[in-house]
N, C-alpha and C. Protein backbone atom coordinates (compact mmCIF):
# COMPACT_ATOMS: atom_id res chain seq x y z
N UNK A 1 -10.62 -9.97 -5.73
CA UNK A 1 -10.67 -8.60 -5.22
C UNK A 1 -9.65 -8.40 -4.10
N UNK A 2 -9.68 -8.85 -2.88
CA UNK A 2 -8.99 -9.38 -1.67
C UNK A 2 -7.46 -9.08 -2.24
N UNK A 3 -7.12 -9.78 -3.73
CA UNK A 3 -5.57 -9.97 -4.23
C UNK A 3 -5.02 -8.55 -4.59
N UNK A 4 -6.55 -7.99 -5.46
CA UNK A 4 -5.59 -6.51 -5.61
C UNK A 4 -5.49 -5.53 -4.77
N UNK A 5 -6.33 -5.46 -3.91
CA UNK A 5 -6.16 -4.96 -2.59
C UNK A 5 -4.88 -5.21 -2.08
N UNK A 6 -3.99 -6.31 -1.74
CA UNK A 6 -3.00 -6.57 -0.97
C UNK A 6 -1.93 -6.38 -2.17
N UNK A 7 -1.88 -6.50 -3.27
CA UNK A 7 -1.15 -5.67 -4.56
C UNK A 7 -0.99 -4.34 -4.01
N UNK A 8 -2.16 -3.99 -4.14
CA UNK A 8 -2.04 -2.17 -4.35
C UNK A 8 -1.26 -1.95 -2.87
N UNK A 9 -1.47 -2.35 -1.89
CA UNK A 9 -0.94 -1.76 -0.53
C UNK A 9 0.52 -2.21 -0.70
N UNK A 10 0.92 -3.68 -0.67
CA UNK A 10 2.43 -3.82 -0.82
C UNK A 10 2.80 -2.87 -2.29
N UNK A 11 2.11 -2.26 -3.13
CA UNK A 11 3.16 -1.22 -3.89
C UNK A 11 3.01 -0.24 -3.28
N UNK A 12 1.65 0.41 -2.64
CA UNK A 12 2.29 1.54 -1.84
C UNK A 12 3.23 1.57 -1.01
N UNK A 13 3.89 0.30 -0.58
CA UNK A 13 4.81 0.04 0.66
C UNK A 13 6.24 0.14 -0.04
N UNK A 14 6.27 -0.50 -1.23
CA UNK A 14 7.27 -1.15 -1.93
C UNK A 14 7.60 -0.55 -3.52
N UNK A 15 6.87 -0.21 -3.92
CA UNK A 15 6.55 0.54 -5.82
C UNK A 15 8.30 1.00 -5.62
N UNK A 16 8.57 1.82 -4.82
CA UNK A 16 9.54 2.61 -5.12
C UNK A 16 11.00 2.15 -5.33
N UNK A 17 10.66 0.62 -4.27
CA UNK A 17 12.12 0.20 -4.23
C UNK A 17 11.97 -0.62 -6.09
N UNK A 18 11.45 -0.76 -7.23
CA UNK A 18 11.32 -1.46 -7.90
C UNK A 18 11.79 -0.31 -8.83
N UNK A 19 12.28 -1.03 -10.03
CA UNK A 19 12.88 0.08 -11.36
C UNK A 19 11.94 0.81 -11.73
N UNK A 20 12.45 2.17 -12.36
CA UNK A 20 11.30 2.57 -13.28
C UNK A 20 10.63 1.74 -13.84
N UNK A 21 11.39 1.32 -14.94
CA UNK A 21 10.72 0.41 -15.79
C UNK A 21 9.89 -0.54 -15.52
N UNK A 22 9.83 -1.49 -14.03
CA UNK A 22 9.45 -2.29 -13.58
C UNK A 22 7.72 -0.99 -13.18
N UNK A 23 8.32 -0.19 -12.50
CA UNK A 23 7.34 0.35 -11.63
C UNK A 23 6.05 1.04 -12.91
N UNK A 24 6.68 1.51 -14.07
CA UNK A 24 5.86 1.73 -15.29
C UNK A 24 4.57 0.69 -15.67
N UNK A 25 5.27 -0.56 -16.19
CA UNK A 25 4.85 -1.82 -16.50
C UNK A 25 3.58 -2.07 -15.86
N UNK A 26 4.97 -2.47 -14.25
CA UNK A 26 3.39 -2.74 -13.53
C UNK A 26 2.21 -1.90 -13.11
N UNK A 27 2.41 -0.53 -13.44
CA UNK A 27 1.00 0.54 -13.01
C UNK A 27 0.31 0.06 -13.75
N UNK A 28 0.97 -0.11 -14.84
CA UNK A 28 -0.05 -0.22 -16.67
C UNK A 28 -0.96 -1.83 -16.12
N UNK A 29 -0.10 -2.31 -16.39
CA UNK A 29 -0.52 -3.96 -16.34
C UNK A 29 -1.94 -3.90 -14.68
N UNK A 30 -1.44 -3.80 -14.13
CA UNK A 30 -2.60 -4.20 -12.33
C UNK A 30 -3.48 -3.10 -11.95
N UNK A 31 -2.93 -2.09 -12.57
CA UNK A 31 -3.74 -0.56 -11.89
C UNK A 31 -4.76 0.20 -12.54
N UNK A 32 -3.90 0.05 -14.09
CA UNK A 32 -4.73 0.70 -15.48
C UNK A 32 -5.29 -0.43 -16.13
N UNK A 33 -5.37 -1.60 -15.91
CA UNK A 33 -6.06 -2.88 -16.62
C UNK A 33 -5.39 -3.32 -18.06
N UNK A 34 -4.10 -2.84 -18.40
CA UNK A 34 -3.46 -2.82 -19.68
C UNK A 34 -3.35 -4.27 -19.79
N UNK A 35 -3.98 -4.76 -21.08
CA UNK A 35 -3.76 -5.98 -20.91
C UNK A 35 -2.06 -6.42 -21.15
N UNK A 36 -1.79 -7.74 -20.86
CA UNK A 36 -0.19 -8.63 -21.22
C UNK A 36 0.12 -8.04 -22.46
N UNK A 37 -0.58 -8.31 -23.70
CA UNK A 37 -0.77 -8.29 -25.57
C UNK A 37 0.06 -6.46 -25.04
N UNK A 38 -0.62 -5.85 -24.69
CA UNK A 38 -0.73 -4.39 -24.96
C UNK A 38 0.39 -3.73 -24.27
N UNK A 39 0.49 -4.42 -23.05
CA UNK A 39 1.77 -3.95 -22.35
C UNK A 39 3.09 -4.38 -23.17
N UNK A 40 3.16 -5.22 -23.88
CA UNK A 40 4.29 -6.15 -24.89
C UNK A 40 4.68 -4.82 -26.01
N UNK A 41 3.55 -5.21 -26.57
CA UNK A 41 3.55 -4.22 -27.67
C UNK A 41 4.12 -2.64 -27.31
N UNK A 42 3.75 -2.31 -26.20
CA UNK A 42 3.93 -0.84 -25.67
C UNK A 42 5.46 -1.21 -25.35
N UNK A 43 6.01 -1.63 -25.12
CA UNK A 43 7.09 -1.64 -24.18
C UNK A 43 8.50 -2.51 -24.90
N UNK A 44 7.82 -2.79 -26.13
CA UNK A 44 8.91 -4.09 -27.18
C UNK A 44 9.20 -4.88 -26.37
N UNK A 45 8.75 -5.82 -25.95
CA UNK A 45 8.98 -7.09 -25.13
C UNK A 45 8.08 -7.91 -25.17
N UNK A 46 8.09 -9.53 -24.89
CA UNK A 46 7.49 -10.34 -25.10
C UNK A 46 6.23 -10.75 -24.21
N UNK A 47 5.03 -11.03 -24.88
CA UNK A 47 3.88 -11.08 -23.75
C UNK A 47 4.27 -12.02 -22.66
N UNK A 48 5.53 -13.00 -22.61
CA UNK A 48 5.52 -13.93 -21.53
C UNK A 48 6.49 -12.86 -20.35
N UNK A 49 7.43 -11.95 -21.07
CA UNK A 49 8.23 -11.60 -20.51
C UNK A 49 7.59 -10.54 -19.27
N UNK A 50 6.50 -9.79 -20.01
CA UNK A 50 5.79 -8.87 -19.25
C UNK A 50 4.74 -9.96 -17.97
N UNK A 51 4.08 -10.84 -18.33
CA UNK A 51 3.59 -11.77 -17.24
C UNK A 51 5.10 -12.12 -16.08
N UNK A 52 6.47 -12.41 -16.74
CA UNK A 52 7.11 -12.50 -15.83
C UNK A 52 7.56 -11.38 -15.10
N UNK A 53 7.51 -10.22 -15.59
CA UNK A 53 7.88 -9.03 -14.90
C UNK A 53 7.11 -8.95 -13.59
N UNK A 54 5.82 -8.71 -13.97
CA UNK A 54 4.68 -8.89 -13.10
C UNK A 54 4.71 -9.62 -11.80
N UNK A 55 5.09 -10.90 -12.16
CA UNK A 55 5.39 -12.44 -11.19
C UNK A 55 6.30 -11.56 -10.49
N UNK A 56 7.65 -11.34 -10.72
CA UNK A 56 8.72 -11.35 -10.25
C UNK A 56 8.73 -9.90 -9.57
N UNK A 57 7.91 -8.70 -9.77
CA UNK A 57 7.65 -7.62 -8.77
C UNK A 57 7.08 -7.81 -7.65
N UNK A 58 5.78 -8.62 -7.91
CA UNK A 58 4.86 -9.29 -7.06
C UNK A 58 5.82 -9.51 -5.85
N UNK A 59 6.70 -11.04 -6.31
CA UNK A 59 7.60 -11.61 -5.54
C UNK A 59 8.85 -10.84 -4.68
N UNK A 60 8.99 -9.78 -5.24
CA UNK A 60 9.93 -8.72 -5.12
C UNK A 60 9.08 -8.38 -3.78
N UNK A 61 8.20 -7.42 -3.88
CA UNK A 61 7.31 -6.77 -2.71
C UNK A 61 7.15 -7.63 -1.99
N UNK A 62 6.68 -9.05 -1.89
CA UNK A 62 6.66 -9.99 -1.23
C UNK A 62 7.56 -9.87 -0.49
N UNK A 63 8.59 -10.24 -0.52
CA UNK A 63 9.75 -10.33 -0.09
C UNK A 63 10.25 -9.70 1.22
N UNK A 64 10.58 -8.26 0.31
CA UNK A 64 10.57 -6.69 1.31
C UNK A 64 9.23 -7.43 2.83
N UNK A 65 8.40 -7.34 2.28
CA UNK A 65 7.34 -7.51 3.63
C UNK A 65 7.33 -8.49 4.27
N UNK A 66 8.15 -9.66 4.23
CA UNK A 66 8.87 -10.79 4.60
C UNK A 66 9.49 -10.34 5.74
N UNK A 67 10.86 -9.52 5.27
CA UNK A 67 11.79 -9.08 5.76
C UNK A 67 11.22 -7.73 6.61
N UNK A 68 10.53 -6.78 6.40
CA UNK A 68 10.20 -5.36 6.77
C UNK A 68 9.39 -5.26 7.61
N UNK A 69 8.13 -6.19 7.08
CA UNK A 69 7.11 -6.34 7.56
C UNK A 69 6.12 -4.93 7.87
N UNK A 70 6.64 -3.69 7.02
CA UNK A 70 6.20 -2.44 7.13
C UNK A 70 4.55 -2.23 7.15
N UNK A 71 4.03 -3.23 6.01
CA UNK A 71 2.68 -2.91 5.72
C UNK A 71 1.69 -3.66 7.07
N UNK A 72 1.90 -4.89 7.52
CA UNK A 72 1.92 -5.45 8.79
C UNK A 72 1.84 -4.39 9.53
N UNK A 73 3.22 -3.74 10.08
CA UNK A 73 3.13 -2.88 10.97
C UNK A 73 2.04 -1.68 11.08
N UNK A 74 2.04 -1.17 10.02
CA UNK A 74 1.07 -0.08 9.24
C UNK A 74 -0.48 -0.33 9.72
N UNK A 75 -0.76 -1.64 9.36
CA UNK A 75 -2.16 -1.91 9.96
C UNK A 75 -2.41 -1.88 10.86
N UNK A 76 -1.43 -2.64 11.91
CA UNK A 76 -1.30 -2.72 13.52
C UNK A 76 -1.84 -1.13 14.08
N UNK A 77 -0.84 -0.33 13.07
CA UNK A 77 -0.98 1.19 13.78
C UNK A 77 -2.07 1.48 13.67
N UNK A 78 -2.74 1.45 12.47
CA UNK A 78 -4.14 1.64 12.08
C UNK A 78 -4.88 1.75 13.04
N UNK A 79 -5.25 0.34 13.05
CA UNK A 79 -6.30 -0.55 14.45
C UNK A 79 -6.07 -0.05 15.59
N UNK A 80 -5.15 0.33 16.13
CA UNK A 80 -4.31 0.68 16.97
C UNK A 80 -4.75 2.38 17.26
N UNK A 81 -4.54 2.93 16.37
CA UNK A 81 -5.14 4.58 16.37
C UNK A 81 -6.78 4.59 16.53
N UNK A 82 -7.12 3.74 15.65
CA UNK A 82 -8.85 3.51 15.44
C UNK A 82 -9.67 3.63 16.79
N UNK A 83 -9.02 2.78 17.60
CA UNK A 83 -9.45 2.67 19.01
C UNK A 83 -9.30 3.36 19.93
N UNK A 84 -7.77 4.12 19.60
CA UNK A 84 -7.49 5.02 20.63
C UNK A 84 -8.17 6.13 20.62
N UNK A 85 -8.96 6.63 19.19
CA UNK A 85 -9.12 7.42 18.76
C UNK A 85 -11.00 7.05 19.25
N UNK A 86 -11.58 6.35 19.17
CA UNK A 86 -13.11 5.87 19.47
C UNK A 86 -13.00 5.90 21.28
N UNK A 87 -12.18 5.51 21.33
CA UNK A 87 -11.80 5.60 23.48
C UNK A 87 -12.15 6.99 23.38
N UNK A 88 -11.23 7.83 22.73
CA UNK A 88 -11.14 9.05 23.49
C UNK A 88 -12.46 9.76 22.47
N UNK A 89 -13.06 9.50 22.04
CA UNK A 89 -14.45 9.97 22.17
C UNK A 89 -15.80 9.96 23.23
N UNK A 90 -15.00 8.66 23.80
CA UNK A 90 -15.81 8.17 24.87
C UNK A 90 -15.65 8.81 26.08
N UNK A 91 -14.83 8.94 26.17
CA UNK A 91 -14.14 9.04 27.74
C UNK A 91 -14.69 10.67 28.07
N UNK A 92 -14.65 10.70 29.67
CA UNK A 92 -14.93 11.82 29.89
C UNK A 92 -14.65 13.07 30.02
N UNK A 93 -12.68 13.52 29.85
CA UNK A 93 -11.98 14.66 30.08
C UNK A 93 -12.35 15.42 29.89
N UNK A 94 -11.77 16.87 30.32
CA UNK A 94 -11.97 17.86 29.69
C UNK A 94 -12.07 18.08 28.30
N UNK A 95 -13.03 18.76 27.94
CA UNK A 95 -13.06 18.82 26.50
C UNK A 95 -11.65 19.32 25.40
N UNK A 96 -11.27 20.71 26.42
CA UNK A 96 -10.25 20.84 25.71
C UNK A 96 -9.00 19.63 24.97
N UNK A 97 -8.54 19.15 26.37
CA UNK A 97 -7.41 17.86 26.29
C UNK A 97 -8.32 17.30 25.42
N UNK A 98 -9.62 16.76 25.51
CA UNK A 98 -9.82 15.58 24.61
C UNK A 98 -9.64 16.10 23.12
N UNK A 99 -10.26 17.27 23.13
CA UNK A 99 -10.12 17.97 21.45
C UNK A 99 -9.09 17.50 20.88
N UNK A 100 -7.95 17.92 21.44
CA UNK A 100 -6.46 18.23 21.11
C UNK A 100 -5.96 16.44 21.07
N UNK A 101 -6.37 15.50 21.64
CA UNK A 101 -5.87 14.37 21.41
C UNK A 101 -6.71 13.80 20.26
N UNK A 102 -8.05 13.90 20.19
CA UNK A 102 -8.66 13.38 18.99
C UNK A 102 -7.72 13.98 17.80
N UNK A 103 -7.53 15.20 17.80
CA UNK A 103 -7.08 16.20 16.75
C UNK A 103 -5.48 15.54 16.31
N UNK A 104 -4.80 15.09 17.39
CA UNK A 104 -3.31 14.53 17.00
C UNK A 104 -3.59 13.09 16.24
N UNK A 105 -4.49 12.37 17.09
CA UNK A 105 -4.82 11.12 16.79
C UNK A 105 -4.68 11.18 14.91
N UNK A 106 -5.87 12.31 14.89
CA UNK A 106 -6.49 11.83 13.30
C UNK A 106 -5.68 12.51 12.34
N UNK A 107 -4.36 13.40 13.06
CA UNK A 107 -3.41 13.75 12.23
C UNK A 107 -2.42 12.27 11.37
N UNK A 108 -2.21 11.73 12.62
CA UNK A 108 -1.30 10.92 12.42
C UNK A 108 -1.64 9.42 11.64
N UNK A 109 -3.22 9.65 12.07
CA UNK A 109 -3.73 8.65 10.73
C UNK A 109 -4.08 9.23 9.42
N UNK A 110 -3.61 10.34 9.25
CA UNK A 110 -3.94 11.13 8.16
C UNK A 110 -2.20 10.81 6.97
N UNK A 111 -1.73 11.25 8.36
CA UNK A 111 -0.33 10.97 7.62
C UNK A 111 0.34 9.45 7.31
N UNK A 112 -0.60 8.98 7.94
CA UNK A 112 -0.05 7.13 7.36
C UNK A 112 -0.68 6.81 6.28
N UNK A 113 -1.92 7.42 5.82
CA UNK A 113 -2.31 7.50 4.73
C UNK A 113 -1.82 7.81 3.10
């Protein structure tokens, strides 16, 4: 479970830098449950070839987040907003200011989304 979880996030990070064709494949194959047999058949290519496609996107995204470290960062922000955002529930300001900072807060975790 844990694996496709960290799949699905490095393609939200990464899907785009990968070919169509690559980025097709692999929706079918990890996302839609298409099996190897079916993705082959769909696509005229060989069931080993599509397992290597797979491997080698994987490794691809890997990579990028090696180097980028975007999705890393992404979480940091997360955690990072989460708290700032639970503080300033806490805290005592004026209501107004606090409104208006909760309100930016949960914009901006809206938009990392």
């Amino acid at each position: 479970m844990e694996r496709i979880v960290e799949k699905t996030l490095l393609y939200d990070y990464y899907g785009e830098l990968l070919t169509d064709h690559q980025r097709e494949i692999y929706e079918e194959v990890v996302f839609n449950d298409m099996s190897l047999s079916e993705a082959a058949a769909e696509y005229g290519i060989s069931r080993q070839g599509v397992h290597d496609m797979i491997r080698r996107c994987d490794q691809a995204m890997e990579a990028y987040e090696g180097k980028l470290h975007l999705l890393h960062q992404g979480e940091s922000i997360r955690r990072r907003l989460a708290l700032l955002l639970k503080k300033l529930e806490e805290t005592g300001m004026d209501e107004a200011s606090r409104t208006e900072l909760i309100d930016m807060t949960q914009k901006i975790m809206q938009e990392m989304d």
